[in-house]
PDB file of N, CA and C in Angstrom:
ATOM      1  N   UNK A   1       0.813  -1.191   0.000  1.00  0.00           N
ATOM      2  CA  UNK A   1       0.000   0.000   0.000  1.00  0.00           C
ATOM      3  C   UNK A   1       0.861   1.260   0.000  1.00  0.00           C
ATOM      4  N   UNK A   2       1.725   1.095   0.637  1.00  0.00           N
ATOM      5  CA  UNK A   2       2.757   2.408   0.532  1.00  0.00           C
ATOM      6  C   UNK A   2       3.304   2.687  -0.695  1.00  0.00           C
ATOM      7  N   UNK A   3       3.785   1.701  -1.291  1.00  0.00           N
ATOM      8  CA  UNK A   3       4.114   1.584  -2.727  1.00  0.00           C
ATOM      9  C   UNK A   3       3.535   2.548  -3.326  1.00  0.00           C
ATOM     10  N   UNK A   4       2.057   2.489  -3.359  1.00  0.00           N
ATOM     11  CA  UNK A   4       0.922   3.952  -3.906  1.00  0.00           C
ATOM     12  C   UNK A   4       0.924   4.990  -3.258  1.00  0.00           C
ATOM     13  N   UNK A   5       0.968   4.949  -2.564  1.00  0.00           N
ATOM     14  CA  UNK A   5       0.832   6.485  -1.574  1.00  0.00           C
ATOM     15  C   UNK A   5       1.537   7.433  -1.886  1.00  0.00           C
ATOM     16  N   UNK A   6       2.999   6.774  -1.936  1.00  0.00           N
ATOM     17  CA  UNK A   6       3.901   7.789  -1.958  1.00  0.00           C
ATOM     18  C   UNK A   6       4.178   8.306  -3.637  1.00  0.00           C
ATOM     19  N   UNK A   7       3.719   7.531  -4.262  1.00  0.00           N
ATOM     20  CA  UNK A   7       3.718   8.074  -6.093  1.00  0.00           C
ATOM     21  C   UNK A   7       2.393   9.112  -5.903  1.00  0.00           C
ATOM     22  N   UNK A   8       1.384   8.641  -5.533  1.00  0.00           N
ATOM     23  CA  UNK A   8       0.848   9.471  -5.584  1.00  0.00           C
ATOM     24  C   UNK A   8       0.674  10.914  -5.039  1.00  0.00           C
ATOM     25  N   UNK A   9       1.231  10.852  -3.860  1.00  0.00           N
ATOM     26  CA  UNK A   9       1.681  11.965  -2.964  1.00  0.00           C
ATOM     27  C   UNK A   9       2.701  12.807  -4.240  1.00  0.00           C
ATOM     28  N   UNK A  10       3.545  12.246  -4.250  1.00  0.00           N
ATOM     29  CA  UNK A  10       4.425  12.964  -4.976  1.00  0.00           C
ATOM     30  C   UNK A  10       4.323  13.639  -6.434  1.00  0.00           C
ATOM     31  N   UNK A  11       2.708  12.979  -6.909  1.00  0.00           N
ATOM     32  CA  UNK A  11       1.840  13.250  -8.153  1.00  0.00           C
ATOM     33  C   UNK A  11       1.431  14.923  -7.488  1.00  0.00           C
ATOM     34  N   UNK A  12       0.965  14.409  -6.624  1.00  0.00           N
ATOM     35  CA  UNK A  12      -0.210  15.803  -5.965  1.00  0.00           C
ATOM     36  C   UNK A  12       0.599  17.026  -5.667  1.00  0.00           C
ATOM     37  N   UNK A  13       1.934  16.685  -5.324  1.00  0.00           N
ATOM     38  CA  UNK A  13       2.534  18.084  -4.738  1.00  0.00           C
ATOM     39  C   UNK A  13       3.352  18.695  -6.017  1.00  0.00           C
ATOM     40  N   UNK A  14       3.052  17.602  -7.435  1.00  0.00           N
ATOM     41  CA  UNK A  14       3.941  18.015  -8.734  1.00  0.00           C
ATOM     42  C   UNK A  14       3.315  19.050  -9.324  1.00  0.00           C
ATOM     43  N   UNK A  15       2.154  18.588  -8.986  1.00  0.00           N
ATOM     44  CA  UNK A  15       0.597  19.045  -9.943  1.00  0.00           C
ATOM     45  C   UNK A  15       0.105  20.427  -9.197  1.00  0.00           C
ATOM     46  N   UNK A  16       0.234  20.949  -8.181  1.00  0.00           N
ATOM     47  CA  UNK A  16       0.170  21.994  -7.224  1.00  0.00           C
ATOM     48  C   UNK A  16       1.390  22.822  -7.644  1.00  0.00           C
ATOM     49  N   UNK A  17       2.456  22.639  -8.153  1.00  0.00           N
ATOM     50  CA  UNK A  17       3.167  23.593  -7.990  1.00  0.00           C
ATOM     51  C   UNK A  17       2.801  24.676  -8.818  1.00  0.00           C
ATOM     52  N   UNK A  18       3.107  26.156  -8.717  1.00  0.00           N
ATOM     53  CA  UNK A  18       2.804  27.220  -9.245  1.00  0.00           C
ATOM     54  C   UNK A  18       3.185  27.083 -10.977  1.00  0.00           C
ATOM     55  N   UNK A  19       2.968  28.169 -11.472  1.00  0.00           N
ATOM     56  CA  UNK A  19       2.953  27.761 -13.067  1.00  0.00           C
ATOM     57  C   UNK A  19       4.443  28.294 -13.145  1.00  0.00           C
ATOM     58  N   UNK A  20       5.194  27.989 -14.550  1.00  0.00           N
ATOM     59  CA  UNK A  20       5.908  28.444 -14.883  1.00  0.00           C
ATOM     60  C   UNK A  20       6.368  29.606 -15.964  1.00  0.00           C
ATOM     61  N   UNK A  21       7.133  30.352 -15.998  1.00  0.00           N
ATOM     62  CA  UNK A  21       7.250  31.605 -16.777  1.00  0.00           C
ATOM     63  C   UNK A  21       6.585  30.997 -18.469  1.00  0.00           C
ATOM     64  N   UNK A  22       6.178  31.978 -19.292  1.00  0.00           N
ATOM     65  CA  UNK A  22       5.612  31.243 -20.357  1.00  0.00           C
ATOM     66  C   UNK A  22       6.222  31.861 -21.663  1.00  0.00           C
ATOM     67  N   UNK A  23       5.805  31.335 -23.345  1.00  0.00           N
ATOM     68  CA  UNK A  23       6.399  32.251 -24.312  1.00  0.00           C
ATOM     69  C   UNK A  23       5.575  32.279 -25.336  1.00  0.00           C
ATOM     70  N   UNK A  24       5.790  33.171 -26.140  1.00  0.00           N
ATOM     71  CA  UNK A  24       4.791  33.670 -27.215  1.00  0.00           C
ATOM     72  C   UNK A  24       5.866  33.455 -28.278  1.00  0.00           C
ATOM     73  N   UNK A  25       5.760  32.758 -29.267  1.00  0.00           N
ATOM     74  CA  UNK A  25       6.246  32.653 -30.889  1.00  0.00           C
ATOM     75  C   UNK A  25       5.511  33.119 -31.468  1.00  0.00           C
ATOM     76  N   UNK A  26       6.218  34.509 -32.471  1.00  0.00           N
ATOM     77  CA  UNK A  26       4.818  35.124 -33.631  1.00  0.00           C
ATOM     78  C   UNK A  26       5.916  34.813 -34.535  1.00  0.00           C
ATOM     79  N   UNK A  27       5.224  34.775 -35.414  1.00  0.00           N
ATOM     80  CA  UNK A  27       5.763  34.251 -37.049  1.00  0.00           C
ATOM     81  C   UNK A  27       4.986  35.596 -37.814  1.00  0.00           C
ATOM     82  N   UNK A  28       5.733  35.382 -38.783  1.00  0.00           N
ATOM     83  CA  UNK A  28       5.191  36.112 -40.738  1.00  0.00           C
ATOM     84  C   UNK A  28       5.479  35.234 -41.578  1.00  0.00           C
ATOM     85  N   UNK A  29       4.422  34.484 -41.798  1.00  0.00           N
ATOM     86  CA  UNK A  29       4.488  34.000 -43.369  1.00  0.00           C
ATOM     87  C   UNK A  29       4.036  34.541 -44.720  1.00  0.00           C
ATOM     88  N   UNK A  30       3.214  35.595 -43.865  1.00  0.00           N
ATOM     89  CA  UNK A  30       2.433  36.469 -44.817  1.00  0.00           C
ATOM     90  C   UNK A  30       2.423  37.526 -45.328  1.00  0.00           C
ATOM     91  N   UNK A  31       3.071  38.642 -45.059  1.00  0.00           N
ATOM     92  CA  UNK A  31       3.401  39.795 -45.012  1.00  0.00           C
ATOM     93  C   UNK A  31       4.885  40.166 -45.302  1.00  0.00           C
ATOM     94  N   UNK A  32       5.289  41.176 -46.451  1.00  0.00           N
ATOM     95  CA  UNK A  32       6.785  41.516 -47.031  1.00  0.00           C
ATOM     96  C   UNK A  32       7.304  42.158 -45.564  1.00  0.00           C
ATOM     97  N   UNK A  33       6.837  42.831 -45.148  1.00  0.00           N
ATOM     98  CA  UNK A  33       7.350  43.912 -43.428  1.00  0.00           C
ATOM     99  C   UNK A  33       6.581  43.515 -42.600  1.00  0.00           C
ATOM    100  N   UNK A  34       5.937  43.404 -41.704  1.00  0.00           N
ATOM    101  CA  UNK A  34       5.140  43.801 -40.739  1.00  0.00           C
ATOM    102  C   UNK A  34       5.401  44.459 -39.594  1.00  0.00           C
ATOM    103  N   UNK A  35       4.899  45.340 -38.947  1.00  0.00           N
ATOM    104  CA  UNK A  35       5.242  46.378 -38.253  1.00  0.00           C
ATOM    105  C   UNK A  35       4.013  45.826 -36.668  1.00  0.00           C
ATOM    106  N   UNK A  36       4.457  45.464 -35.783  1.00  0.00           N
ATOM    107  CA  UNK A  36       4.179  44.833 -34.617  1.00  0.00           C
ATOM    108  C   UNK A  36       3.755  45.495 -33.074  1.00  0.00           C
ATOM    109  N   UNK A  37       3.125  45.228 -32.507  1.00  0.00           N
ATOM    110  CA  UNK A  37       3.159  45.987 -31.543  1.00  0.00           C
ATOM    111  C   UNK A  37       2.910  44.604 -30.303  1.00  0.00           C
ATOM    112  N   UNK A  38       2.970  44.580 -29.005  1.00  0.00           N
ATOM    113  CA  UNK A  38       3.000  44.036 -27.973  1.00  0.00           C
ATOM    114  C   UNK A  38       3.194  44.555 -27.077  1.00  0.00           C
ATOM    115  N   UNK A  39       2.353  43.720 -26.031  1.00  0.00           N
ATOM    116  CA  UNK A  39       2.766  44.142 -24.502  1.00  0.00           C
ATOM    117  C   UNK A  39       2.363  43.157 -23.512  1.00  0.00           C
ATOM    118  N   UNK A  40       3.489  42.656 -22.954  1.00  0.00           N
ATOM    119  CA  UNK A  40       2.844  41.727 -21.342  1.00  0.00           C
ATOM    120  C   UNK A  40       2.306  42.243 -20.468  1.00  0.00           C
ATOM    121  N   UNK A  41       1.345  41.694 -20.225  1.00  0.00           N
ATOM    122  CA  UNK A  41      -0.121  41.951 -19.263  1.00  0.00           C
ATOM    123  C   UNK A  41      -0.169  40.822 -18.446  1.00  0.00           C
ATOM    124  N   UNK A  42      -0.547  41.094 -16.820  1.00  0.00           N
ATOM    125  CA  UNK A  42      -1.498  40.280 -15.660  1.00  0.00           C
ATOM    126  C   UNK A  42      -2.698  40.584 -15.754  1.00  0.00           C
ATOM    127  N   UNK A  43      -3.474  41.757 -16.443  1.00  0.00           N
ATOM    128  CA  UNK A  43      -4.857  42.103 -16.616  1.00  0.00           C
ATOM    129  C   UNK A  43      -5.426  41.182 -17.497  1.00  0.00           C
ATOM    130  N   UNK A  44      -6.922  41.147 -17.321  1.00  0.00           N
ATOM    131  CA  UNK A  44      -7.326  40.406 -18.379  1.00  0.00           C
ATOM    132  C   UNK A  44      -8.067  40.947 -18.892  1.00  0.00           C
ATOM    133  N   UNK A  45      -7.746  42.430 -20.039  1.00  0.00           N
ATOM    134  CA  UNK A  45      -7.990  42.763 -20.987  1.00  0.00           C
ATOM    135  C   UNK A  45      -7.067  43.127 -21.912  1.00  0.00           C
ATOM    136  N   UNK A  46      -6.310  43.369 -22.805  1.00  0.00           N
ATOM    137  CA  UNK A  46      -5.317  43.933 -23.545  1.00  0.00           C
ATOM    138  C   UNK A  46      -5.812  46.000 -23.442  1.00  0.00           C
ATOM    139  N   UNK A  47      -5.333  46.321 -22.294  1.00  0.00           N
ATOM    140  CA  UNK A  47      -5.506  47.756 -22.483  1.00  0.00           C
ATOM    141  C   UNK A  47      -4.374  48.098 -21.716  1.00  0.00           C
ATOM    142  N   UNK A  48      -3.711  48.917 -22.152  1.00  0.00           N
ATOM    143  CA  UNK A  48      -2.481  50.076 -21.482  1.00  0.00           C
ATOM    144  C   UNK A  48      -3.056  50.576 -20.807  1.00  0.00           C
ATOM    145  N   UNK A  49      -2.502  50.068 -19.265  1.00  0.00           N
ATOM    146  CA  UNK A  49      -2.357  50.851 -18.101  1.00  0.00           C
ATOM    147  C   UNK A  49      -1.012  51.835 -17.570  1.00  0.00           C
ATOM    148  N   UNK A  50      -1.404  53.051 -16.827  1.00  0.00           N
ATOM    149  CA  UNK A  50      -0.327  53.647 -16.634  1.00  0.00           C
ATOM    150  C   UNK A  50       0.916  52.767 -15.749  1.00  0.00           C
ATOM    151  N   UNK A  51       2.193  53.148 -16.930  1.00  0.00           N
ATOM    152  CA  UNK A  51       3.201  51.938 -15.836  1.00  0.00           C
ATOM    153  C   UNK A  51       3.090  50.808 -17.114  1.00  0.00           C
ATOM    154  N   UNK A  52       2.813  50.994 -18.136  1.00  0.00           N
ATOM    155  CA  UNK A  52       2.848  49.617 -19.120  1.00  0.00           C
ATOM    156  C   UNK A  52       3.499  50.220 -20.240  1.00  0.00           C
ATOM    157  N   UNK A  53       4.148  49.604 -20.958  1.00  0.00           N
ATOM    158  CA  UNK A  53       4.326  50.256 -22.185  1.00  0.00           C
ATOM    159  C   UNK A  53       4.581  49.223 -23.809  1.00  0.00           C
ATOM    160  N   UNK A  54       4.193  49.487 -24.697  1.00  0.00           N
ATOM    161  CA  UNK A  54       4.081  48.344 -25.363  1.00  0.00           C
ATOM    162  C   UNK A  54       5.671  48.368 -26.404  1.00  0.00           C
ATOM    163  N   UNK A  55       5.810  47.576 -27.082  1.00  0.00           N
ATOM    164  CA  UNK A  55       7.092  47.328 -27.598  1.00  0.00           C
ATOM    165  C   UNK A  55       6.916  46.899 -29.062  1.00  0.00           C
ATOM    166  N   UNK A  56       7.324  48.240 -29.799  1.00  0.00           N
ATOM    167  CA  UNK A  56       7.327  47.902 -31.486  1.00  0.00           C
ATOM    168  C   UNK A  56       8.133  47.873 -32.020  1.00  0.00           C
ATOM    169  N   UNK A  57       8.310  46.746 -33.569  1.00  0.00           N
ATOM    170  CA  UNK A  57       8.991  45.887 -33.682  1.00  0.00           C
ATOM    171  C   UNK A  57       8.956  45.611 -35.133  1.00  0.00           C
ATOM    172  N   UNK A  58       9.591  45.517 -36.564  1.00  0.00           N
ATOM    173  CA  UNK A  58       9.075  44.946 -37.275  1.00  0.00           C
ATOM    174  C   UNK A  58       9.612  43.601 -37.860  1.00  0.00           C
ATOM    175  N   UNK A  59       8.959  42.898 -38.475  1.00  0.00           N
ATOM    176  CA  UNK A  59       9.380  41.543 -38.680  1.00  0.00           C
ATOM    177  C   UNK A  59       9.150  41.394 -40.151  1.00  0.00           C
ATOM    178  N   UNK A  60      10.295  40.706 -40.591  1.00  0.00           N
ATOM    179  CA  UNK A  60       9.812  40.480 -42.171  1.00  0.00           C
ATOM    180  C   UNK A  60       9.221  39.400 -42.055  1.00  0.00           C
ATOM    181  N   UNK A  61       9.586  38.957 -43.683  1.00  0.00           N
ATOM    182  CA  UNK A  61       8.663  38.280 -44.048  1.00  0.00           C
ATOM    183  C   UNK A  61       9.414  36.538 -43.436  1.00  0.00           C
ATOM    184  N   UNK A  62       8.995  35.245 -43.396  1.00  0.00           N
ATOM    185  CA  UNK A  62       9.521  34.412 -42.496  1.00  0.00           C
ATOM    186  C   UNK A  62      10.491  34.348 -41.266  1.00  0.00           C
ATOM    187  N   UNK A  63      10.100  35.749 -40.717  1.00  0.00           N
ATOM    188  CA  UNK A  63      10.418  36.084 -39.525  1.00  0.00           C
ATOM    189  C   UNK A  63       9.960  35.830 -38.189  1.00  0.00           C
ATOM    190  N   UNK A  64      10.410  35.410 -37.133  1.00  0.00           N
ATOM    191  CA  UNK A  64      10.250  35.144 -36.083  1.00  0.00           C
ATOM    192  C   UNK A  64      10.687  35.961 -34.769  1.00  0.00           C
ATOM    193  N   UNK A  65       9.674  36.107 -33.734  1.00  0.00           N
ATOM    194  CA  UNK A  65      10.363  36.764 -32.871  1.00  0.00           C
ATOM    195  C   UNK A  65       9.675  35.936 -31.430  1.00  0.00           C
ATOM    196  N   UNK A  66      10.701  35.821 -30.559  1.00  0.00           N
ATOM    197  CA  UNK A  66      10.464  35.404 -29.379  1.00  0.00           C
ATOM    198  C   UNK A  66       9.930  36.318 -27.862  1.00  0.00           C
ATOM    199  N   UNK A  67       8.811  36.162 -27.217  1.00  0.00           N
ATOM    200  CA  UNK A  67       8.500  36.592 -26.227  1.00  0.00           C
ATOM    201  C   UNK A  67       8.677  36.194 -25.206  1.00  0.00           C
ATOM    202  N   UNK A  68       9.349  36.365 -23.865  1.00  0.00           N
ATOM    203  CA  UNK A  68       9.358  35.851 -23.012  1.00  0.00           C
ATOM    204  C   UNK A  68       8.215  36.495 -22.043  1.00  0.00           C
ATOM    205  N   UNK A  69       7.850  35.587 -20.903  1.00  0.00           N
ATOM    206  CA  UNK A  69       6.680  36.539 -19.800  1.00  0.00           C
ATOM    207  C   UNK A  69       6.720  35.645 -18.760  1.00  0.00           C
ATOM    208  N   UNK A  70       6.935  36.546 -17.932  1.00  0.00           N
ATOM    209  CA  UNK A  70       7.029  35.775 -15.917  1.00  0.00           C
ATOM    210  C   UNK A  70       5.802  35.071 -15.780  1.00  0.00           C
ATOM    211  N   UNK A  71       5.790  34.556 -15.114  1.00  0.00           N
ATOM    212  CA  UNK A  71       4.925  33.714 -14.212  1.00  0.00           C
ATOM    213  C   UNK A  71       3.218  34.703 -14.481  1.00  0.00           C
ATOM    214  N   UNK A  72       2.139  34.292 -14.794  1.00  0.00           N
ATOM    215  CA  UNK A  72       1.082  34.806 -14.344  1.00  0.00           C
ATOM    216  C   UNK A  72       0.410  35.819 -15.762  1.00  0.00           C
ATOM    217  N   UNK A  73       1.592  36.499 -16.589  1.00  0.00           N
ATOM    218  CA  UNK A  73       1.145  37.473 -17.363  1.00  0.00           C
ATOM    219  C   UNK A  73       0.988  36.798 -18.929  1.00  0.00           C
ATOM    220  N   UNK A  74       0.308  37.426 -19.537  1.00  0.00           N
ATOM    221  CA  UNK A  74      -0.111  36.895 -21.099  1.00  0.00           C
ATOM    222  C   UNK A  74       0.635  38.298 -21.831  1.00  0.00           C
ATOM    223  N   UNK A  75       0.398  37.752 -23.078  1.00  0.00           N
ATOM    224  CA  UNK A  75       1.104  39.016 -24.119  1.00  0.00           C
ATOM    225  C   UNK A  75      -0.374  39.719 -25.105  1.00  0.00           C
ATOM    226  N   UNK A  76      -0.197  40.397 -25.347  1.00  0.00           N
ATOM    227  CA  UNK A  76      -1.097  41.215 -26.217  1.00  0.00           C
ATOM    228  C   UNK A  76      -0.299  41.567 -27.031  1.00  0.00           C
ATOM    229  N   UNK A  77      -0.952  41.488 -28.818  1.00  0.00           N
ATOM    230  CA  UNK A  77      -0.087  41.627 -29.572  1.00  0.00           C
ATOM    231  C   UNK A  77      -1.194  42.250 -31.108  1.00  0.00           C
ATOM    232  N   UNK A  78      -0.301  43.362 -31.914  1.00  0.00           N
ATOM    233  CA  UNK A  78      -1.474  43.570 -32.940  1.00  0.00           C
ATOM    234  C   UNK A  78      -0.438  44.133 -34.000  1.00  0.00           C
ATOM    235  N   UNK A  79      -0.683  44.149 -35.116  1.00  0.00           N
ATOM    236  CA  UNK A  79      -0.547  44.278 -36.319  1.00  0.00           C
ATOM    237  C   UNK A  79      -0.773  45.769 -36.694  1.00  0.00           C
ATOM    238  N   UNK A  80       0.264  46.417 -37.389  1.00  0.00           N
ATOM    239  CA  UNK A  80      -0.374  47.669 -37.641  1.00  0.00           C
ATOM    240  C   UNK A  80      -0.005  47.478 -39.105  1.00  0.00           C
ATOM    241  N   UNK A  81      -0.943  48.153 -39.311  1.00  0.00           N
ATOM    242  CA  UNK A  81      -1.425  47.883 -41.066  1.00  0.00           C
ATOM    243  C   UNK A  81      -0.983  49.098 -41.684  1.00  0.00           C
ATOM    244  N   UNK A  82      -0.201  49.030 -43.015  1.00  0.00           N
ATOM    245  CA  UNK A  82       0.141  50.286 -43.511  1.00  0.00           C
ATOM    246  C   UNK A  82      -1.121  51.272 -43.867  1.00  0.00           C
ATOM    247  N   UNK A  83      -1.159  52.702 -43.508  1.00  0.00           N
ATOM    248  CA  UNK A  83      -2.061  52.965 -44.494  1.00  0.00           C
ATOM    249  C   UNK A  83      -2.641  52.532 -46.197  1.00  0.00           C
ATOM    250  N   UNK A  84      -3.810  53.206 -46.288  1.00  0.00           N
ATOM    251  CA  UNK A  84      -4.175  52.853 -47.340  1.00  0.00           C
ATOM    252  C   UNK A  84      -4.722  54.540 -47.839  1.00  0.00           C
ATOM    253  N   UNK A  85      -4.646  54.311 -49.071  1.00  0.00           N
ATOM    254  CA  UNK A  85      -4.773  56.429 -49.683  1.00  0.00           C
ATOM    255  C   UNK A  85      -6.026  56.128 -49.667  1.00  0.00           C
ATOM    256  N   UNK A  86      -6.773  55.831 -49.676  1.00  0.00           N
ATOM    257  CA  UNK A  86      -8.397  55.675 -49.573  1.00  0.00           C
ATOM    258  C   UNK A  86      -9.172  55.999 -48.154  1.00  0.00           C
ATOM    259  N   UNK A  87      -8.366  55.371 -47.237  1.00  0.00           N
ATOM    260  CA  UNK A  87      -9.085  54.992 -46.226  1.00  0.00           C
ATOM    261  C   UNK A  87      -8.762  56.319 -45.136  1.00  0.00           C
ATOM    262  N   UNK A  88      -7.625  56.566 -44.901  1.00  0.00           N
ATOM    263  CA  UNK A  88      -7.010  57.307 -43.710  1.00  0.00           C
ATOM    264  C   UNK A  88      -6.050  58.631 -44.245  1.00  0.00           C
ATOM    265  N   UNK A  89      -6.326  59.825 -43.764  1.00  0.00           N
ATOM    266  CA  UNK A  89      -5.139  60.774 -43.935  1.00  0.00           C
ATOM    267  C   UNK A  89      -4.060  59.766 -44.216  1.00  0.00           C
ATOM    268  N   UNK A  90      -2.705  61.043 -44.962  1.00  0.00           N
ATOM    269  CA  UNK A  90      -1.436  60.182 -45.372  1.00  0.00           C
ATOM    270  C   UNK A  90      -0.937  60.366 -44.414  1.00  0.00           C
ATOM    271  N   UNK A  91      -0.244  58.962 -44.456  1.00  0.00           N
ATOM    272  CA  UNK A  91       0.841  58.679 -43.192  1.00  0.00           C
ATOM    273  C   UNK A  91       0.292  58.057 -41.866  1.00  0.00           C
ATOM    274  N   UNK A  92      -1.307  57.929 -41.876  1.00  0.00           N
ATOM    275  CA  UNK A  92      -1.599  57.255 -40.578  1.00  0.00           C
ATOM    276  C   UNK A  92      -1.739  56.327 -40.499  1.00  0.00           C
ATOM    277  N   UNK A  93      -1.444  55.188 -39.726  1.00  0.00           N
ATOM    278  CA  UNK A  93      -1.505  53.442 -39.901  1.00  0.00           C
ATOM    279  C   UNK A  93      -2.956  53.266 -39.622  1.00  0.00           C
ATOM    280  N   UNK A  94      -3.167  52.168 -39.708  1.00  0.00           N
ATOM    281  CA  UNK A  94      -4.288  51.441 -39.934  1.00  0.00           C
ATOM    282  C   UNK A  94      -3.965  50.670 -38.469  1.00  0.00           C
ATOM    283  N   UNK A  95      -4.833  50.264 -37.229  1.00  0.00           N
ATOM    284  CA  UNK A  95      -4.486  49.503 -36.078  1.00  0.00           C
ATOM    285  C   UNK A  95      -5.064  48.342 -36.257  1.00  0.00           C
ATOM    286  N   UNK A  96      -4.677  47.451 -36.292  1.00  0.00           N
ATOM    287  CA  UNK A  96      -5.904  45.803 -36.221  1.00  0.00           C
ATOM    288  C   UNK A  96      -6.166  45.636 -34.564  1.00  0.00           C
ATOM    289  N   UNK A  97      -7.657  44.843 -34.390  1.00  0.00           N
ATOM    290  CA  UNK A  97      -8.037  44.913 -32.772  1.00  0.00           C
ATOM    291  C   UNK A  97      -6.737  44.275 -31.589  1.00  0.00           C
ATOM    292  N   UNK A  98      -6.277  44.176 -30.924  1.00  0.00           N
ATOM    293  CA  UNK A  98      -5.385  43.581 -30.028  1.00  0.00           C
ATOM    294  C   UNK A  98      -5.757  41.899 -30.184  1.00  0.00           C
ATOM    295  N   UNK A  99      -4.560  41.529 -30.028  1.00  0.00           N
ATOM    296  CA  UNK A  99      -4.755  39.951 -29.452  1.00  0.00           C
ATOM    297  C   UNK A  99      -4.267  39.408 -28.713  1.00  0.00           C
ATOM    298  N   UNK A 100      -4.585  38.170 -28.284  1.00  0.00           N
ATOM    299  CA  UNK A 100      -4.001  37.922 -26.740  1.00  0.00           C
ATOM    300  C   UNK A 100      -3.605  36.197 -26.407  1.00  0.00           C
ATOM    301  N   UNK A 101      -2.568  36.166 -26.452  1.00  0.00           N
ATOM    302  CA  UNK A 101      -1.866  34.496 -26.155  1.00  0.00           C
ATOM    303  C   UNK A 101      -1.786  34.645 -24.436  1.00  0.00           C
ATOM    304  N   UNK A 102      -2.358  33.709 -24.521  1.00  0.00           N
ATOM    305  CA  UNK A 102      -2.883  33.071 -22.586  1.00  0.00           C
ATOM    306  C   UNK A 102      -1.580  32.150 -22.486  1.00  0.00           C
ATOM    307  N   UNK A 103      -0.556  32.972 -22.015  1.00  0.00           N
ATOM    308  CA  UNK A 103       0.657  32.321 -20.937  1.00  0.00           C
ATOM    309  C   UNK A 103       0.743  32.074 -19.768  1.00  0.00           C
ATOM    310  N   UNK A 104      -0.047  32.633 -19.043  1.00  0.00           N
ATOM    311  CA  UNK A 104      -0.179  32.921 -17.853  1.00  0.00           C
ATOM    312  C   UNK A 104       0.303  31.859 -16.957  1.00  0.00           C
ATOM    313  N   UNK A 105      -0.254  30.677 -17.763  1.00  0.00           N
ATOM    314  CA  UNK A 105      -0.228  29.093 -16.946  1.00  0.00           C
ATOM    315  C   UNK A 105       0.707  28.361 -17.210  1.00  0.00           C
ATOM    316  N   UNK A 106       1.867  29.291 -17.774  1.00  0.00           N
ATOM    317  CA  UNK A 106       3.346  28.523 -18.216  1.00  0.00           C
ATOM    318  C   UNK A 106       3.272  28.306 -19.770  1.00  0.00           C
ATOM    319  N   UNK A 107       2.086  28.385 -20.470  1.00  0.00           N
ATOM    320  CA  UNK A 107       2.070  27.611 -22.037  1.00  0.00           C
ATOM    321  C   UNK A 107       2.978  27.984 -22.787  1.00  0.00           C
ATOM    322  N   UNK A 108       3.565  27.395 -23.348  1.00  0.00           N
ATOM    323  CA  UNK A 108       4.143  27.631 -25.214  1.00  0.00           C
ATOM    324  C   UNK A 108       3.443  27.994 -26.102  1.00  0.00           C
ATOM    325  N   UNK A 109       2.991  29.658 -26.548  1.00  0.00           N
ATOM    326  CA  UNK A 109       2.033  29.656 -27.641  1.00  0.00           C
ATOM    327  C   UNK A 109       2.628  29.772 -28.934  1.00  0.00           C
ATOM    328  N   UNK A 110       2.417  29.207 -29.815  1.00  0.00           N
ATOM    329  CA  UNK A 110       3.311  29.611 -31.484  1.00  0.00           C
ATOM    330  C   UNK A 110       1.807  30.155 -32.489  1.00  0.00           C
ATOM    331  N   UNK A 111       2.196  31.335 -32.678  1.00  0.00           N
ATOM    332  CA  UNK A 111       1.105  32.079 -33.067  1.00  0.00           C
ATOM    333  C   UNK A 111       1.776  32.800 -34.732  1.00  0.00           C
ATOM    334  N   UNK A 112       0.831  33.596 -35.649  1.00  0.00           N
ATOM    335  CA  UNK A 112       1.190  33.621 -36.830  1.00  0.00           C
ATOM    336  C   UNK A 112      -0.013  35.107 -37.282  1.00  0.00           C
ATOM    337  N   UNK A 113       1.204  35.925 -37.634  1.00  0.00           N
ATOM    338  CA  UNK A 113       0.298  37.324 -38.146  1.00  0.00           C
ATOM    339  C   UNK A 113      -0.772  36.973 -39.020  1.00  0.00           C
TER     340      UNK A 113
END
């Protein structure tokens, strides 16, 4: 009977332990430039709070970039789209909505513009 106990004991206190730091992989397979934006968050909305600041970046095209994030926080991440002469005064980007890879719980996310 001990034989079990103690595997299992030692199951229960594996499975309890806190999460571990987590990472975000973004890729471009699609896009000649892309011009990036991000930010690690403990909130659970993607909104800039004072004290946050986001981090832009551009990535070509089969480009990769690595995120790291502590224990607990997710990344928010969005695409800024070149203008278009139709749509927006010249020179103003185009924003796509935020998105959000759930690290929080230690995961490996591999994600793709």
């Amino acid at each position: 009977m001990r034989r079990l106990l103690i595997p299992a004991a030692l199951l229960t206190l594996v499975s309890c332990a806190a999460p571990g730091s987590g990472r975000v992989t973004l890729s471009n397979f699609v896009y000649d430039r892309a011009r990036v934006e991000t930010f690690v968050t403990s909130f659970p909305d993607c909104e800039l709070r004072v004290g946050m600041t986001a981090t832009s970046f551009e990535l070509p095209l089969n480009g990769t970039r690595v995120i790291d994030t502590p224990a607990g926080s997710d990344v928010c991440w969005r695409r800024i789209e070149p203008p278009f002469t139709q749509a927006t005064a010249p020179g103003v980007p185009l924003i796509t909505p935020w998105n959000r890879a759930f690290t929080a719980s230690g995961r490996i996310v591999d994600t793709r513009l």
